[in-house]
PDB file of N, CA and C in Angstrom:
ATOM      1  N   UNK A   1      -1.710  20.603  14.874  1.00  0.00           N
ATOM      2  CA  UNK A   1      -1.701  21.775  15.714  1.00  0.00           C
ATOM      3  C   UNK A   1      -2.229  22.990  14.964  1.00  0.00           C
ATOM      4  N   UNK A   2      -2.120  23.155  13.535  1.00  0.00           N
ATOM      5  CA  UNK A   2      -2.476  24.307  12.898  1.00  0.00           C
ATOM      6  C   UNK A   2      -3.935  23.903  12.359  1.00  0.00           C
ATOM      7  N   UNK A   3      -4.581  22.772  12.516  1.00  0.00           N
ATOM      8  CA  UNK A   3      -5.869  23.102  12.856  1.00  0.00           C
ATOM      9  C   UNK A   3      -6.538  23.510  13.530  1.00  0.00           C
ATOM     10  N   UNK A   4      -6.098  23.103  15.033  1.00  0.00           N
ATOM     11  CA  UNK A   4      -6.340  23.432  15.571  1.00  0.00           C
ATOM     12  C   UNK A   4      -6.232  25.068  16.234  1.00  0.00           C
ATOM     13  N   UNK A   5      -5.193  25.333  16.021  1.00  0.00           N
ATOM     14  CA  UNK A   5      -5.241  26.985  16.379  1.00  0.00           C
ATOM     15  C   UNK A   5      -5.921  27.646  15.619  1.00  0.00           C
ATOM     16  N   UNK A   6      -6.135  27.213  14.119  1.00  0.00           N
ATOM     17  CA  UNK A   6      -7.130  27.732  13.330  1.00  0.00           C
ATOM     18  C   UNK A   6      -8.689  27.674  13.565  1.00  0.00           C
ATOM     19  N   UNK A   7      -9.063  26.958  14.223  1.00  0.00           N
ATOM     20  CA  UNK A   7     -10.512  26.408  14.578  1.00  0.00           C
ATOM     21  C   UNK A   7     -10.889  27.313  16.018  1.00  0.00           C
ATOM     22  N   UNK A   8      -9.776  27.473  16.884  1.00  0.00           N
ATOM     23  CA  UNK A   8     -10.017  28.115  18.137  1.00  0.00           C
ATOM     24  C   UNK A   8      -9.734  29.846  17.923  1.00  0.00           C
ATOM     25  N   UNK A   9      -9.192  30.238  16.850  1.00  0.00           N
ATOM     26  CA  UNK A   9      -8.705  31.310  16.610  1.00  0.00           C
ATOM     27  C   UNK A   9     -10.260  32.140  16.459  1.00  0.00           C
ATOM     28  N   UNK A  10      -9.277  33.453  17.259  1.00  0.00           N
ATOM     29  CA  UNK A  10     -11.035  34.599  17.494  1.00  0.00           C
ATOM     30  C   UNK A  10     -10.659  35.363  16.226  1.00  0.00           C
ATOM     31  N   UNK A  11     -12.093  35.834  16.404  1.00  0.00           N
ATOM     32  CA  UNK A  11     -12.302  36.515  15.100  1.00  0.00           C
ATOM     33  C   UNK A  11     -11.934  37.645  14.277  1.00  0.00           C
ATOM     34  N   UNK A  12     -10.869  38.356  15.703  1.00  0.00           N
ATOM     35  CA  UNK A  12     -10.148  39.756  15.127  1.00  0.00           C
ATOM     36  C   UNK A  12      -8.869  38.969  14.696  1.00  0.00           C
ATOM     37  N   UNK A  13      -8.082  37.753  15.195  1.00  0.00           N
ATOM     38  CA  UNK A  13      -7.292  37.460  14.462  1.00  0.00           C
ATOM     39  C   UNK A  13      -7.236  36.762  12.985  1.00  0.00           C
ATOM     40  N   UNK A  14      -8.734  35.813  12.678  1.00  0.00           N
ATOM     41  CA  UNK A  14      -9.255  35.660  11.253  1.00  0.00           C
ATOM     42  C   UNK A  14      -9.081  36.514   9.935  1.00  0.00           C
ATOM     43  N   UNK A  15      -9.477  38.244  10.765  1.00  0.00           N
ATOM     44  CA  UNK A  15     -10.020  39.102   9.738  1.00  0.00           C
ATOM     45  C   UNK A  15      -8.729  39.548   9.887  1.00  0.00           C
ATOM     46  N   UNK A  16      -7.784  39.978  10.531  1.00  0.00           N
ATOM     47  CA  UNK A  16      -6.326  40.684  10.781  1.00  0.00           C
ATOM     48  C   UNK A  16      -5.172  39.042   9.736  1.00  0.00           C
ATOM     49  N   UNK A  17      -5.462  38.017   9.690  1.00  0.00           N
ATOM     50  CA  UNK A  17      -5.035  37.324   8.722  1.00  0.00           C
ATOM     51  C   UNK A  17      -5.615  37.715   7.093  1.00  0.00           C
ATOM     52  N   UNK A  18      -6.656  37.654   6.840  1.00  0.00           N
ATOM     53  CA  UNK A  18      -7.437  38.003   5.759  1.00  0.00           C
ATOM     54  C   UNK A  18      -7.120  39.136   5.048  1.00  0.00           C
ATOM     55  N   UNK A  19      -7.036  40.504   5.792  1.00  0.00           N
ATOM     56  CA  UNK A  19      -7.040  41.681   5.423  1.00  0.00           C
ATOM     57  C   UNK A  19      -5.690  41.418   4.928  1.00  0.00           C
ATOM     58  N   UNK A  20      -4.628  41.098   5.804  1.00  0.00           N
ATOM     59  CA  UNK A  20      -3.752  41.594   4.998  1.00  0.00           C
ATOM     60  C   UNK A  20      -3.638  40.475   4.573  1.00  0.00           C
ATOM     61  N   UNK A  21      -4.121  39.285   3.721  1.00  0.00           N
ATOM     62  CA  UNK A  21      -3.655  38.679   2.580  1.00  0.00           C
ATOM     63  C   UNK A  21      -4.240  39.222   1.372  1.00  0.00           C
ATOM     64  N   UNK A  22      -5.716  40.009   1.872  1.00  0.00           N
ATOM     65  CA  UNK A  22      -6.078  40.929   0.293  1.00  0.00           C
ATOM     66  C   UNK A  22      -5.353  42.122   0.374  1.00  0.00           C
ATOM     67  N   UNK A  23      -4.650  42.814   1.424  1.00  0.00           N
ATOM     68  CA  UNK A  23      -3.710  44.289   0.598  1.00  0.00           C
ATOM     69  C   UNK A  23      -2.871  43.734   0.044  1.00  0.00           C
ATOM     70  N   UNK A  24      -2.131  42.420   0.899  1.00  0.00           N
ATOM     71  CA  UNK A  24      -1.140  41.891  -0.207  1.00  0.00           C
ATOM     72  C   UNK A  24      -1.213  41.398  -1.817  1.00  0.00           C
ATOM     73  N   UNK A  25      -2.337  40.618  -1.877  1.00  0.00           N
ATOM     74  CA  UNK A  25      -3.074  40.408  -3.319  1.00  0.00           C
ATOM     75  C   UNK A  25      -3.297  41.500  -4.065  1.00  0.00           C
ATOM     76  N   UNK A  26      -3.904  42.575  -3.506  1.00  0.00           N
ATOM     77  CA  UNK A  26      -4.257  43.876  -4.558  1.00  0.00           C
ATOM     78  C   UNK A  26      -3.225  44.395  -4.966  1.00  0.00           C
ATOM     79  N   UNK A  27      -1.942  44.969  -3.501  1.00  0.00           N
ATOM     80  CA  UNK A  27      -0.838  45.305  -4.163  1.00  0.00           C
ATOM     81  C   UNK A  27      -0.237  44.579  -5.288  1.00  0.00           C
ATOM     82  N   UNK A  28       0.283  43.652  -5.200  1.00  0.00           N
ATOM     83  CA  UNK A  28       0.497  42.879  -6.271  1.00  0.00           C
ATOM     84  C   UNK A  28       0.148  43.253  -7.767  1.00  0.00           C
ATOM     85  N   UNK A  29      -1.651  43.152  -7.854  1.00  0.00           N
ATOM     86  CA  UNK A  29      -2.158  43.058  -8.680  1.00  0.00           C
ATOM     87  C   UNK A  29      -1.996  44.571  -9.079  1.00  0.00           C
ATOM     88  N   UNK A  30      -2.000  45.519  -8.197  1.00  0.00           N
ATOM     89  CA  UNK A  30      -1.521  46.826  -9.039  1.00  0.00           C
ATOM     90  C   UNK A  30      -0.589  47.166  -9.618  1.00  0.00           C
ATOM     91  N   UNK A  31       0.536  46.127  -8.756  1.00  0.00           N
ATOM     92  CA  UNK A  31       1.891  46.523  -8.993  1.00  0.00           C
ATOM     93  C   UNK A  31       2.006  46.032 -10.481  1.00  0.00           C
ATOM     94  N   UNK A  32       1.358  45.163 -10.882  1.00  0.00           N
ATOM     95  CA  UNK A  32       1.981  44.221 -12.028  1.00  0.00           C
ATOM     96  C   UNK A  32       0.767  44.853 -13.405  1.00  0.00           C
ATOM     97  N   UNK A  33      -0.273  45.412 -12.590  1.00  0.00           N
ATOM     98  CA  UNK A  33      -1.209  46.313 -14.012  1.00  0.00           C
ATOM     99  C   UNK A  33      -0.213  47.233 -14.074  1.00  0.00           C
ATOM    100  N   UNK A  34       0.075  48.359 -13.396  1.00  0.00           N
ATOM    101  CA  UNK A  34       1.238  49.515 -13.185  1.00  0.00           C
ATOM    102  C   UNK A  34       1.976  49.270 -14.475  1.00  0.00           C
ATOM    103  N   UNK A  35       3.121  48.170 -13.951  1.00  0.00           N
ATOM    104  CA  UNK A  35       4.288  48.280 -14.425  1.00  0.00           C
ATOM    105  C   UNK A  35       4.029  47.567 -16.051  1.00  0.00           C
ATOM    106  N   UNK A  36       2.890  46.658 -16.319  1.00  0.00           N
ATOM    107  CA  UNK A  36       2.797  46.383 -17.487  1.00  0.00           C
ATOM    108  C   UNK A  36       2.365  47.286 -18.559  1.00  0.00           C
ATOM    109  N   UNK A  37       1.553  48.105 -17.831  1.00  0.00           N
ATOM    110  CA  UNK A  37       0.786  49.049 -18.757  1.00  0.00           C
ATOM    111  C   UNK A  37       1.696  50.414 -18.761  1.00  0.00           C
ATOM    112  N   UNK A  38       3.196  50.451 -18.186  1.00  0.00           N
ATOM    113  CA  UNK A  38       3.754  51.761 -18.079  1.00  0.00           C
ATOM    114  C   UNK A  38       3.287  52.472 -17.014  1.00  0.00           C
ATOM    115  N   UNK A  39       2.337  52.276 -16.269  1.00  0.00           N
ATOM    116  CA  UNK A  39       2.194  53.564 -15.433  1.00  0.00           C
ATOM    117  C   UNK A  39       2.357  53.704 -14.107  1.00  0.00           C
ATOM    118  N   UNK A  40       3.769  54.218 -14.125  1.00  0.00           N
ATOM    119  CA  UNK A  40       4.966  54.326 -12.874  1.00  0.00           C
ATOM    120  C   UNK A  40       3.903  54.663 -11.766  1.00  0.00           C
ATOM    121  N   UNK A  41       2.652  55.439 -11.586  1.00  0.00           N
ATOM    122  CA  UNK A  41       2.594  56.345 -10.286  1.00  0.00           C
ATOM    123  C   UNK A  41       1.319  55.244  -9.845  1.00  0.00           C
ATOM    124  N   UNK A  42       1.028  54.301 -11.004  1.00  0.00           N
ATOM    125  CA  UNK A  42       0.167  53.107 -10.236  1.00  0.00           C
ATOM    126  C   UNK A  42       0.891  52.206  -9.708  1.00  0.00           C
ATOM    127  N   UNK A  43       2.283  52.057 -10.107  1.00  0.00           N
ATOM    128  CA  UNK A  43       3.305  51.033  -9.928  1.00  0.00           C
ATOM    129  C   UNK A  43       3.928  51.262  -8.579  1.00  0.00           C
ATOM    130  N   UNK A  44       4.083  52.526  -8.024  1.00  0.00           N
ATOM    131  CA  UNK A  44       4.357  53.234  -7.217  1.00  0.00           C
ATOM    132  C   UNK A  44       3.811  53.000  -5.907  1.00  0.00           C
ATOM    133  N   UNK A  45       2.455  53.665  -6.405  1.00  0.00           N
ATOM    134  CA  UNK A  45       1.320  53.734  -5.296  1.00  0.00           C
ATOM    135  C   UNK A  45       0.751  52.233  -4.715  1.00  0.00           C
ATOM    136  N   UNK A  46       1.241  51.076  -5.351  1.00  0.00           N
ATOM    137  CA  UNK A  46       1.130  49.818  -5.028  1.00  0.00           C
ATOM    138  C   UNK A  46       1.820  49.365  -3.909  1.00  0.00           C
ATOM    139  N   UNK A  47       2.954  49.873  -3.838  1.00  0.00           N
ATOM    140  CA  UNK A  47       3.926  49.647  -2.348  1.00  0.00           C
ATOM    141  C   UNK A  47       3.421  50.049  -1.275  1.00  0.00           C
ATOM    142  N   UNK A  48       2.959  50.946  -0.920  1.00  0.00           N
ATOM    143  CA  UNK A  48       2.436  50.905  -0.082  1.00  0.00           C
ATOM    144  C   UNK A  48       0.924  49.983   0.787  1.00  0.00           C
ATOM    145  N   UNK A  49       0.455  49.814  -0.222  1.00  0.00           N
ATOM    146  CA  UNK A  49      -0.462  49.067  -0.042  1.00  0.00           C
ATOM    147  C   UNK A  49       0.587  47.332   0.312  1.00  0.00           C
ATOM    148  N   UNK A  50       0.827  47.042  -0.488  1.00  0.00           N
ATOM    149  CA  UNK A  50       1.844  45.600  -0.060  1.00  0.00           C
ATOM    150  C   UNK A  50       2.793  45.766   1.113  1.00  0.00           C
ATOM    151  N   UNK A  51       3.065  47.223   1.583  1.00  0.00           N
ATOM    152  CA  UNK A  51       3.912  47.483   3.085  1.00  0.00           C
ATOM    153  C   UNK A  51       2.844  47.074   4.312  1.00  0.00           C
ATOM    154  N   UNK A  52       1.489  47.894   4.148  1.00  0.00           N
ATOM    155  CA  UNK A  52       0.371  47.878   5.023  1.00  0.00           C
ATOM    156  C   UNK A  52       0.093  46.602   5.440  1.00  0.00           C
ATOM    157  N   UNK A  53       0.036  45.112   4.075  1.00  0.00           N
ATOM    158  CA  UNK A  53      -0.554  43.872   3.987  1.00  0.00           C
ATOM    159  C   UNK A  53       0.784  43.476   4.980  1.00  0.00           C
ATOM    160  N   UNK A  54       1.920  43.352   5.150  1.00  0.00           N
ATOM    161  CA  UNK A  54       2.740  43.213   5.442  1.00  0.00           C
ATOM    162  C   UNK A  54       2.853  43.046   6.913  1.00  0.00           C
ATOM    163  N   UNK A  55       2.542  44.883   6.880  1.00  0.00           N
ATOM    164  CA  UNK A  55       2.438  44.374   8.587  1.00  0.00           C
ATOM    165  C   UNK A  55       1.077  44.607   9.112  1.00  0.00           C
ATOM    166  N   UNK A  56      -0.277  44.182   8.417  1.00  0.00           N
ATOM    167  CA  UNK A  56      -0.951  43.016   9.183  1.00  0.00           C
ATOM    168  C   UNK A  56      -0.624  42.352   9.293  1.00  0.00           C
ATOM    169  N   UNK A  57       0.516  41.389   8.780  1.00  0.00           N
ATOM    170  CA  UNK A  57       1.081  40.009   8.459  1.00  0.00           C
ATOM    171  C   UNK A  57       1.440  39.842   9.822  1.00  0.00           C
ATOM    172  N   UNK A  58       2.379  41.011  10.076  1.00  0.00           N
ATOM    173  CA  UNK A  58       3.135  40.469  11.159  1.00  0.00           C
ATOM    174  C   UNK A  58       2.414  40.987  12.324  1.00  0.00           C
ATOM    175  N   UNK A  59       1.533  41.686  12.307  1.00  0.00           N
ATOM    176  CA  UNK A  59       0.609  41.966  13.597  1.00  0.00           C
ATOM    177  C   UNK A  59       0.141  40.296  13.800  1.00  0.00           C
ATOM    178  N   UNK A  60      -0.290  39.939  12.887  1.00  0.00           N
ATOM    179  CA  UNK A  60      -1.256  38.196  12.802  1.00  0.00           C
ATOM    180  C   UNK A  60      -0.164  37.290  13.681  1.00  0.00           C
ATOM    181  N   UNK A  61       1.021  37.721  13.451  1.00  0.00           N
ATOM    182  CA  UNK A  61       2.410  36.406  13.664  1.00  0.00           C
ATOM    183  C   UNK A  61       2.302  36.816  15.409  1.00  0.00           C
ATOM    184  N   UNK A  62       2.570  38.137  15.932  1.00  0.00           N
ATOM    185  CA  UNK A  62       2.607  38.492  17.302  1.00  0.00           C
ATOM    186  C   UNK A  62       1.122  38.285  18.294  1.00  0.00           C
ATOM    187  N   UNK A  63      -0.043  38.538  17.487  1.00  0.00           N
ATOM    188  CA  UNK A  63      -1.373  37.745  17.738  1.00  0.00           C
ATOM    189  C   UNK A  63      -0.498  36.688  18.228  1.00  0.00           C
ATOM    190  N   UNK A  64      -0.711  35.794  17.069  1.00  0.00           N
ATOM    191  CA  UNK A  64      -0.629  34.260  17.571  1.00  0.00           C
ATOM    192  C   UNK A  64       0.638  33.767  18.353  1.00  0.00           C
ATOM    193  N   UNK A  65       1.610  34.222  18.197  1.00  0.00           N
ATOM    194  CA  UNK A  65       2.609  34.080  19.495  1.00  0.00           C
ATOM    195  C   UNK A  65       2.289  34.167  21.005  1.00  0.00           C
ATOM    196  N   UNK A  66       1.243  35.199  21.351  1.00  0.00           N
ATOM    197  CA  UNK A  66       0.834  36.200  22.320  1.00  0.00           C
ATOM    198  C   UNK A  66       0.230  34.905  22.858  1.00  0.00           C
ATOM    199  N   UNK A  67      -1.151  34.514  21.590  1.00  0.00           N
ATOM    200  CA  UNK A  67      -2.086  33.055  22.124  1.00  0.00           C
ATOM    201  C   UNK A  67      -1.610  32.073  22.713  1.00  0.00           C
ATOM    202  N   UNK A  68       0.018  31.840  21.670  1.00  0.00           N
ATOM    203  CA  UNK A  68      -0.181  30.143  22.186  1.00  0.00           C
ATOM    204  C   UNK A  68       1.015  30.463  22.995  1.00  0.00           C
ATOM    205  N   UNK A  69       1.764  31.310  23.816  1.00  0.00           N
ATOM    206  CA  UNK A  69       2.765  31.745  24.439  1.00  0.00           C
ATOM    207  C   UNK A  69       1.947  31.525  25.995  1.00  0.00           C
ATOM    208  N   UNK A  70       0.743  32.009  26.082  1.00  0.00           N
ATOM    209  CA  UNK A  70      -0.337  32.400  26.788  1.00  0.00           C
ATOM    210  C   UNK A  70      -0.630  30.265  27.483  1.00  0.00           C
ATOM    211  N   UNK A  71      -1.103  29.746  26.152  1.00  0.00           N
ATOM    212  CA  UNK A  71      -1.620  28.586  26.110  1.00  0.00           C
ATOM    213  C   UNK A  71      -0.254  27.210  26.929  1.00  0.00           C
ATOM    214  N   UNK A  72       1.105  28.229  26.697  1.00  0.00           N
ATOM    215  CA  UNK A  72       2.035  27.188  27.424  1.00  0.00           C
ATOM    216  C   UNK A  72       2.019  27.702  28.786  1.00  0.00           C
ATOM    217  N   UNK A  73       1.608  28.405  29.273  1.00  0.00           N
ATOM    218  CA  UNK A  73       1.538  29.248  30.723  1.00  0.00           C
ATOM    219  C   UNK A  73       0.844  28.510  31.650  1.00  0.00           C
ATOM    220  N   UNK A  74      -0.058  27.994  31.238  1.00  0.00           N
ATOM    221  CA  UNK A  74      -1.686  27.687  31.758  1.00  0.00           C
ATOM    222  C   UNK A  74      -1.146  26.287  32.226  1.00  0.00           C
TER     223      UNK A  74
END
C-alpha cells in the first residue's frame, strides 16, 4: 500500500514530504555544529528551523489522510 500511495502521490505532497525532511536534517546539523563548537545562538537558532521541518511533517500526515480518507469514499 505504501507504494503505492507513493507512486500516485502529487507533487505538492512529494516536495511538502522532502522539504521538511531537509529543515529537519539542517536543523539537526546546526544544532549539533552549535552546540559542539560552543555557539549557543547557532544552537538556538536551529530550533526553529527543526519546529518548521516538523510541521511540514505534519502538514504531509493531514495531506495524506485527506487522500486516502477521500480514496475510502469513492
Amino acid at each position: 500500500m505504501l507504494d503505492e500511495f507513493w507512486a500516485n502521490a502529487s507533487t505538492s505532497y512529494k516536495v511538502l514530504v522532502f522539504s521538511a525532511m531537509g529543515l529537519i536534517a539542517v536543523g539537526l546539523i546546526l544544532s549539533i555544529v552549535g552546540n559542539t563548537s560552543g555557539n549557543q545562538g547557532l544552537a538556538m537558532a536551529s530550533l526553529p528551523v527543526i519546529g518548521v521541518g516538523l510541521l511540514l511533517h505534519v502538514g504531509g500526515l493531514v495531506v495524506r489522510g485527506q487522500k486516502i480518507r477521500k480514496g475510502y469514499k469513492k
